[in-house]
Protein backbone atom coordinates (compact mmCIF):
# COMPACT_ATOMS: atom_id res chain seq x y z
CA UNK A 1 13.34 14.96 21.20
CA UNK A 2 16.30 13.19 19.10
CA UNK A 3 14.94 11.75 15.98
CA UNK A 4 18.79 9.17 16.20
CA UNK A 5 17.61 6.11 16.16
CA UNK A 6 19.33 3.06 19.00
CA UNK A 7 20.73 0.27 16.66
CA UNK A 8 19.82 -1.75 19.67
CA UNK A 9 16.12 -1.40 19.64
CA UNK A 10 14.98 1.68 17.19
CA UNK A 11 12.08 3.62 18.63
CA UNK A 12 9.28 4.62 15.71
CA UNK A 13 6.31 6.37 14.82
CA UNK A 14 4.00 4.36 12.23
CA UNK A 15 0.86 6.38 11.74
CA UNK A 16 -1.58 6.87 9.01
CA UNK A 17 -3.49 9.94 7.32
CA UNK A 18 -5.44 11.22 4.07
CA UNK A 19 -2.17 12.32 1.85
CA UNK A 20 -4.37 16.10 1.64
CA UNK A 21 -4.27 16.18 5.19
CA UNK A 22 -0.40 16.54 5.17
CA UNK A 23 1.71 17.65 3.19
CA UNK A 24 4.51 17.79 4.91
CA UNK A 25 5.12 14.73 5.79
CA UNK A 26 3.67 14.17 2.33
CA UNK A 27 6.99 16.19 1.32
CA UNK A 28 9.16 13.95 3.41
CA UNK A 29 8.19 10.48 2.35
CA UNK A 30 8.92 11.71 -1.41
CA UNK A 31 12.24 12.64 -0.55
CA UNK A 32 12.64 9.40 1.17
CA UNK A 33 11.44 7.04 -1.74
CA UNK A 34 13.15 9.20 -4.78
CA UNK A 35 15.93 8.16 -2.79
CA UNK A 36 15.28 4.93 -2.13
CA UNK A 37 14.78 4.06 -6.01
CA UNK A 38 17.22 6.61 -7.02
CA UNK A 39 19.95 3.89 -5.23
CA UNK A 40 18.42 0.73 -7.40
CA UNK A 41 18.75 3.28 -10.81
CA UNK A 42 14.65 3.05 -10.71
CA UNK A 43 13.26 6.33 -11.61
CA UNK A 44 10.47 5.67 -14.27
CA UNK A 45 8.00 4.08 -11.88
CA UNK A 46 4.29 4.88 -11.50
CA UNK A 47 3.92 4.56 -8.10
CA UNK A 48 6.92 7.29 -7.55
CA UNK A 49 4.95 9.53 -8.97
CA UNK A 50 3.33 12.90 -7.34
CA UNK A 51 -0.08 13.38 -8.55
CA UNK A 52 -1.40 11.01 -4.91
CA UNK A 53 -0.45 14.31 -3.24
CA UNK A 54 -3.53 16.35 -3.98
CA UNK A 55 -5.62 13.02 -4.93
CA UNK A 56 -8.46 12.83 -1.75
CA UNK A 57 -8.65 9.18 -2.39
CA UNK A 58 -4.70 8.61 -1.27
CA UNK A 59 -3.88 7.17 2.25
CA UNK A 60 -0.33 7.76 3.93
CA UNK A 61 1.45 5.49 6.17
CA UNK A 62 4.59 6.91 7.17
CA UNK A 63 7.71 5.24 9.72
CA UNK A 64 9.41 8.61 11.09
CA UNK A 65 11.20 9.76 14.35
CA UNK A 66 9.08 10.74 17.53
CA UNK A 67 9.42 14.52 16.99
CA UNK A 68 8.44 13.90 13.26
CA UNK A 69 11.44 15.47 11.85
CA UNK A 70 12.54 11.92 10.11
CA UNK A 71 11.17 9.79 8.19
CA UNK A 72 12.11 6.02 7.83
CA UNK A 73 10.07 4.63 5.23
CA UNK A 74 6.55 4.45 4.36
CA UNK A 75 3.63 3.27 2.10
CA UNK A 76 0.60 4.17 0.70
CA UNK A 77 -2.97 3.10 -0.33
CA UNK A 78 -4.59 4.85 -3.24
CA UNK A 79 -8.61 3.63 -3.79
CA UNK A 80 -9.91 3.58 -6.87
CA UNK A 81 -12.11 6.62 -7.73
CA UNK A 82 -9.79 8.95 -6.50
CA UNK A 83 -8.20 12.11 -9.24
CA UNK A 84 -6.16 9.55 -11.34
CA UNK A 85 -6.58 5.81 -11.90
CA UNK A 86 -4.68 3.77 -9.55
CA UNK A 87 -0.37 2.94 -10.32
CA UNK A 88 -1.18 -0.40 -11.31
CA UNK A 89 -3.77 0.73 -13.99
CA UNK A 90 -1.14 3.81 -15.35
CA UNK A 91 1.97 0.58 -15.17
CA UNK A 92 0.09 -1.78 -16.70
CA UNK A 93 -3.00 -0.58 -18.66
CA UNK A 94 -0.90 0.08 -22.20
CA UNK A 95 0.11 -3.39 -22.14
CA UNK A 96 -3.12 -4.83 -21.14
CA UNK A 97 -6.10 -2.74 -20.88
CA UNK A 98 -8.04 -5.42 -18.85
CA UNK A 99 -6.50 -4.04 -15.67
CA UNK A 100 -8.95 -1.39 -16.09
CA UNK A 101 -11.78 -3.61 -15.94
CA UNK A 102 -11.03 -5.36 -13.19
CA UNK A 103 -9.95 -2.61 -11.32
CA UNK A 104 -13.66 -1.32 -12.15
CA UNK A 105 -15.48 -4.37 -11.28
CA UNK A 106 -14.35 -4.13 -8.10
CA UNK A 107 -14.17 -0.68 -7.33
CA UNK A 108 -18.04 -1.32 -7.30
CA UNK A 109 -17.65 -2.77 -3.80
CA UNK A 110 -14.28 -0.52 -2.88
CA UNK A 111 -12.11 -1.41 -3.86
CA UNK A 112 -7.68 0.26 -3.63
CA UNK A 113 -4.00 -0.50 -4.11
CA UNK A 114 -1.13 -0.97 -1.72
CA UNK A 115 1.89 0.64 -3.39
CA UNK A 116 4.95 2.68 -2.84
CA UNK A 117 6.18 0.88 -0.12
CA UNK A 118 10.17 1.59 0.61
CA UNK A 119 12.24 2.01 3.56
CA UNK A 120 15.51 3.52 4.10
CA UNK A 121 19.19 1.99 4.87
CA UNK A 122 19.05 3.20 8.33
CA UNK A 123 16.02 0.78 9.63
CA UNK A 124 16.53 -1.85 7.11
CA UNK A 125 16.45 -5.24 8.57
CA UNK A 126 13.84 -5.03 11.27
CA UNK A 127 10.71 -5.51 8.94
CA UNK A 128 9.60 -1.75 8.47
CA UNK A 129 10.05 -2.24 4.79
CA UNK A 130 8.67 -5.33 4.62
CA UNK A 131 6.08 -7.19 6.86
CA UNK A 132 4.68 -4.10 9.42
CA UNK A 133 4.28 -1.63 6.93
CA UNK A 134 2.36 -4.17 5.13
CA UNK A 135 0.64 -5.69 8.12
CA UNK A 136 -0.32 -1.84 8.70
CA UNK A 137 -1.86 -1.03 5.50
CA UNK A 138 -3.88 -4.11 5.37
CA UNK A 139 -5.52 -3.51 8.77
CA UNK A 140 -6.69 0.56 7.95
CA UNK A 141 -9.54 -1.67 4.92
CA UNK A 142 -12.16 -1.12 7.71
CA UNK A 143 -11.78 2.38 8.21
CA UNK A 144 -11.56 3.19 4.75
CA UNK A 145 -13.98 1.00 3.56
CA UNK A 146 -12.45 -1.29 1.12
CA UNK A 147 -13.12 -4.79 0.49
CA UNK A 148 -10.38 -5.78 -1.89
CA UNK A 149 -6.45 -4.63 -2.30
CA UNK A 150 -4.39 -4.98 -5.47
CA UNK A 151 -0.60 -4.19 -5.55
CA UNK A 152 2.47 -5.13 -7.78
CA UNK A 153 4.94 -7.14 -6.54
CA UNK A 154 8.55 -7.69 -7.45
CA UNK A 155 9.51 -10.91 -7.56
CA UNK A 156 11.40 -10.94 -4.03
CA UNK A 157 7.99 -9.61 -2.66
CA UNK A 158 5.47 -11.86 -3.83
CA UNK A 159 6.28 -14.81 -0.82
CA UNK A 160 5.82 -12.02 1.88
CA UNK A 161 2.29 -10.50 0.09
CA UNK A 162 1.42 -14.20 0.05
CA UNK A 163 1.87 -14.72 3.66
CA UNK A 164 -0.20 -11.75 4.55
CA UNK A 165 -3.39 -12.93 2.52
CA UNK A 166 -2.95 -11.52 -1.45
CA UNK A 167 -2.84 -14.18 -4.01
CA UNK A 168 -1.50 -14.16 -7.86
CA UNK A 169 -3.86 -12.49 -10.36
CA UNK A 170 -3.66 -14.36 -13.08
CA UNK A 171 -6.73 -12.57 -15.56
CA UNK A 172 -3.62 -9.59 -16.95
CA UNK A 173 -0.32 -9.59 -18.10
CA UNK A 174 1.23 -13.00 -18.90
CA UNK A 175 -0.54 -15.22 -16.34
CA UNK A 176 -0.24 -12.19 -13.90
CA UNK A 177 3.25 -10.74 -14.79
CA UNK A 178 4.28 -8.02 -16.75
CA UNK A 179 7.65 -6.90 -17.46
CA UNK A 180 7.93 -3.77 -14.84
CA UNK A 181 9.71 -0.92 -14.59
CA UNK A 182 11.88 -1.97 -17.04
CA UNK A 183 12.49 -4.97 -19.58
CA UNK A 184 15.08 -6.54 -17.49
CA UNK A 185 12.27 -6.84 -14.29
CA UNK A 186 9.58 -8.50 -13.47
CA UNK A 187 6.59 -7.39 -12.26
CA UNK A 188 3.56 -9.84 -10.39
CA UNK A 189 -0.03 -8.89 -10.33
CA UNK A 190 -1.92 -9.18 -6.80
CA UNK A 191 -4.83 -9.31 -5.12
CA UNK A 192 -6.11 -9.59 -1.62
CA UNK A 193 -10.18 -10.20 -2.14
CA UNK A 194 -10.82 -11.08 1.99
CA UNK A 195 -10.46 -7.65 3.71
CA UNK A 196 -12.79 -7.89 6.34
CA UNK A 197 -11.77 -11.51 7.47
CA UNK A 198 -8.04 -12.12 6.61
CA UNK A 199 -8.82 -15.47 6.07
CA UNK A 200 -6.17 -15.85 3.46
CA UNK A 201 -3.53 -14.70 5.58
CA UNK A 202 -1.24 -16.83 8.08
CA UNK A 203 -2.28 -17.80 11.56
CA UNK A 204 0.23 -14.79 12.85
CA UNK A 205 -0.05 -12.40 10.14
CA UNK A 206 -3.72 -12.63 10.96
CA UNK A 207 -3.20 -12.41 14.33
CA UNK A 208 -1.23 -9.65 14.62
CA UNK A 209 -3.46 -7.45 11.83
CA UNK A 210 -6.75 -8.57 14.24
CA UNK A 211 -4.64 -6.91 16.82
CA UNK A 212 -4.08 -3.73 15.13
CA UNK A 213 -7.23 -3.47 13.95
CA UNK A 214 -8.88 -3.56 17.33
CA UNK A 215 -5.77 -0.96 18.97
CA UNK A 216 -5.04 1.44 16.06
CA UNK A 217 -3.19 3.53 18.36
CA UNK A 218 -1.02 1.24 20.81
CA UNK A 219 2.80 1.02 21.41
CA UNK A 220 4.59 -2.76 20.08
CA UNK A 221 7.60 -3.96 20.52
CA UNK A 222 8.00 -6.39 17.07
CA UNK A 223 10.47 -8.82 16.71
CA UNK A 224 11.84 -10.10 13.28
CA UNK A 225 14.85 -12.77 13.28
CA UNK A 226 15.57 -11.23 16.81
CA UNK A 227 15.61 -8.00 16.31
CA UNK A 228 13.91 -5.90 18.38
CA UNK A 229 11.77 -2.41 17.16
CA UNK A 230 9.26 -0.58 19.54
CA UNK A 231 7.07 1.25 16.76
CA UNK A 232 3.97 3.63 17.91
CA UNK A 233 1.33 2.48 16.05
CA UNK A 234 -1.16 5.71 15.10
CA UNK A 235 -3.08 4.32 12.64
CA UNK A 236 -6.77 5.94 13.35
CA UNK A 237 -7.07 8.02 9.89
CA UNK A 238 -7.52 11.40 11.12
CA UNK A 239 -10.46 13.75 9.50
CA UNK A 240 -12.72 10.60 8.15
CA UNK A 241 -15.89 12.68 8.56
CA UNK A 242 -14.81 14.16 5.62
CA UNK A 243 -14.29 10.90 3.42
CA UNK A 244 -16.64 9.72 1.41
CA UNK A 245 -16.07 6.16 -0.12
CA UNK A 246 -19.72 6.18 -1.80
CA UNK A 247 -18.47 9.07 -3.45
CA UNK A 248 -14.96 7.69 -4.45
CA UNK A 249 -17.11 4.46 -5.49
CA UNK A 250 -19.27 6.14 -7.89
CA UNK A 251 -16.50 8.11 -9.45
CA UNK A 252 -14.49 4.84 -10.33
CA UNK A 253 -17.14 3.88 -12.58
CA UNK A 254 -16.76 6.95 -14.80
CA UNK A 255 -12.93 7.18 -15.01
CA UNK A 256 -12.77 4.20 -17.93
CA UNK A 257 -14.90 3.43 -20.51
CA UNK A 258 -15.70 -0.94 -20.90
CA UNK A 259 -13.03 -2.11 -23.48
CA UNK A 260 -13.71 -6.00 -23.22
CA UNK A 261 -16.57 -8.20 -22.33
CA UNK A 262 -16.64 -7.72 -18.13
CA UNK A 263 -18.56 -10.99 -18.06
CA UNK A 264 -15.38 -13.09 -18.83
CA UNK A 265 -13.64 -11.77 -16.17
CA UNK A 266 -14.81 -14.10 -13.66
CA UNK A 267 -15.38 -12.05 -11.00
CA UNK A 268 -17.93 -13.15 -8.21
């Protein structure tokens, strides 16, 4: 099968998996994002890093080629619990340890973080890298478990996360921000706290993540500013019997010790 992709209307694979279960394409989507932030002179950056790859609490989506020989872009959800504390907590934590609490708090009902999303120069402009990655990793919370999402935004991001449902987490950093990777960038804290309803999303972005949700596996054709994709949507997580999010709960409460007062953090 020839992994080329049509300018006129690329044909994908989006599917989703425990980051254990394969490490191949595990292999391919590091290759991919090096890359990716390798061409913006980004290197330093905690969600680049490799330690997800044998951490059981990581979750893979991947964009690649029909005969899985080419990947396109990708992202990733990481729950807290898993073998390391989550890229927001490692970016952040030295400059405000009260990322760790939160994270904590609500870990106690699941809790994760959407990170290392990229996509490369060959799909970009049809929303792979943008709004169905994220519309993808949003809509696997019910399978996993999760009730609540953080992720760190740059600032061109932070409309798009908006529009999906996450909102600006203002208890760290400077009123949410933190300057991230580097002193010269900026870096916004967010959090999506309706998982199982959406109800802080748009009318479509809800929609279309209701839609998923109920078809994990189902072939789209997506539109964005007229431009046409057909993507594959596989996004039943393979080898769940073996996932335990009780287990990944319980370990999130022994990863940090309490630095502050929890009970001025607000949380309901």
């Amino acid at each position: 099968m020839d992994s080329t992709l049509s300018k006129e209307k690329p044909v994908v694979r989006l599917r989703a998996f425990r980051a254990i279960d394969d490490p191949e394409a595990c292999a391919l989507f590091v290759e991919g994002h090096t890359h990716v932030l390798t061409n913006f002179g980004i290197q330093k950056i905690t969600s680049a890093r490799h330690g997800w790859l044998t951490n059981p609490a990581a979750f893979v989506l991947i964009v690649e080629s029909l005969d899985k020989k080419k990947v396109y872009g990708g992202a990733r959800i990481h729950v807290a619990g898993g073998s390391e504390p989550l890229p927001i907590e490692q970016a952040t934590g030295a400059m405000d340890p009260t990322i760790h609490n939160l994270v904590r708090k609500y870990a106690l009902h699941g809790t994760g973080e959407g990170c290392g999303l990229w996509n490369s120069r060959e799909i970009a402009g049809y929303g792979i890298g943008s709004i169905f990655l994220t519309r993808a990793a949003i809509s696997l919370a019910p399978q996993i478990g999760i009730k609540s999402l953080f992720a760190l935004c740059a600032p061109y991001t932070v409309k798009l996360t908006e529009t999906v449902g996450y909102r600006l987490e203002t208890r760290v950093g400077n009123n949410g921000t933190f300057y991230y990777p580097k002193l010269d960038l900026i870096a916004t804290t967010m959090i999506y706290e309706d998982m199982d309803g959406l109800s802080t999303a748009s009318e479509e972005d809800r929609n279309a993540m209701m839609e998923l949700r109920k078809n994990l596996n189902i072939v789209r054709t997506e539109v964005l500013r007229k431009k046409e994709i057909e993507i594959h949507y596989e996004l039943e997580i393979p080898n769940l019997d073996k996932w335990s999010l009780a287990d990944t709960i319980a370990n999130s409460q022994k990863i940090h010790p309490v630095t502050i007062d929890e009970n001025n953090l607000n949380i309901l």
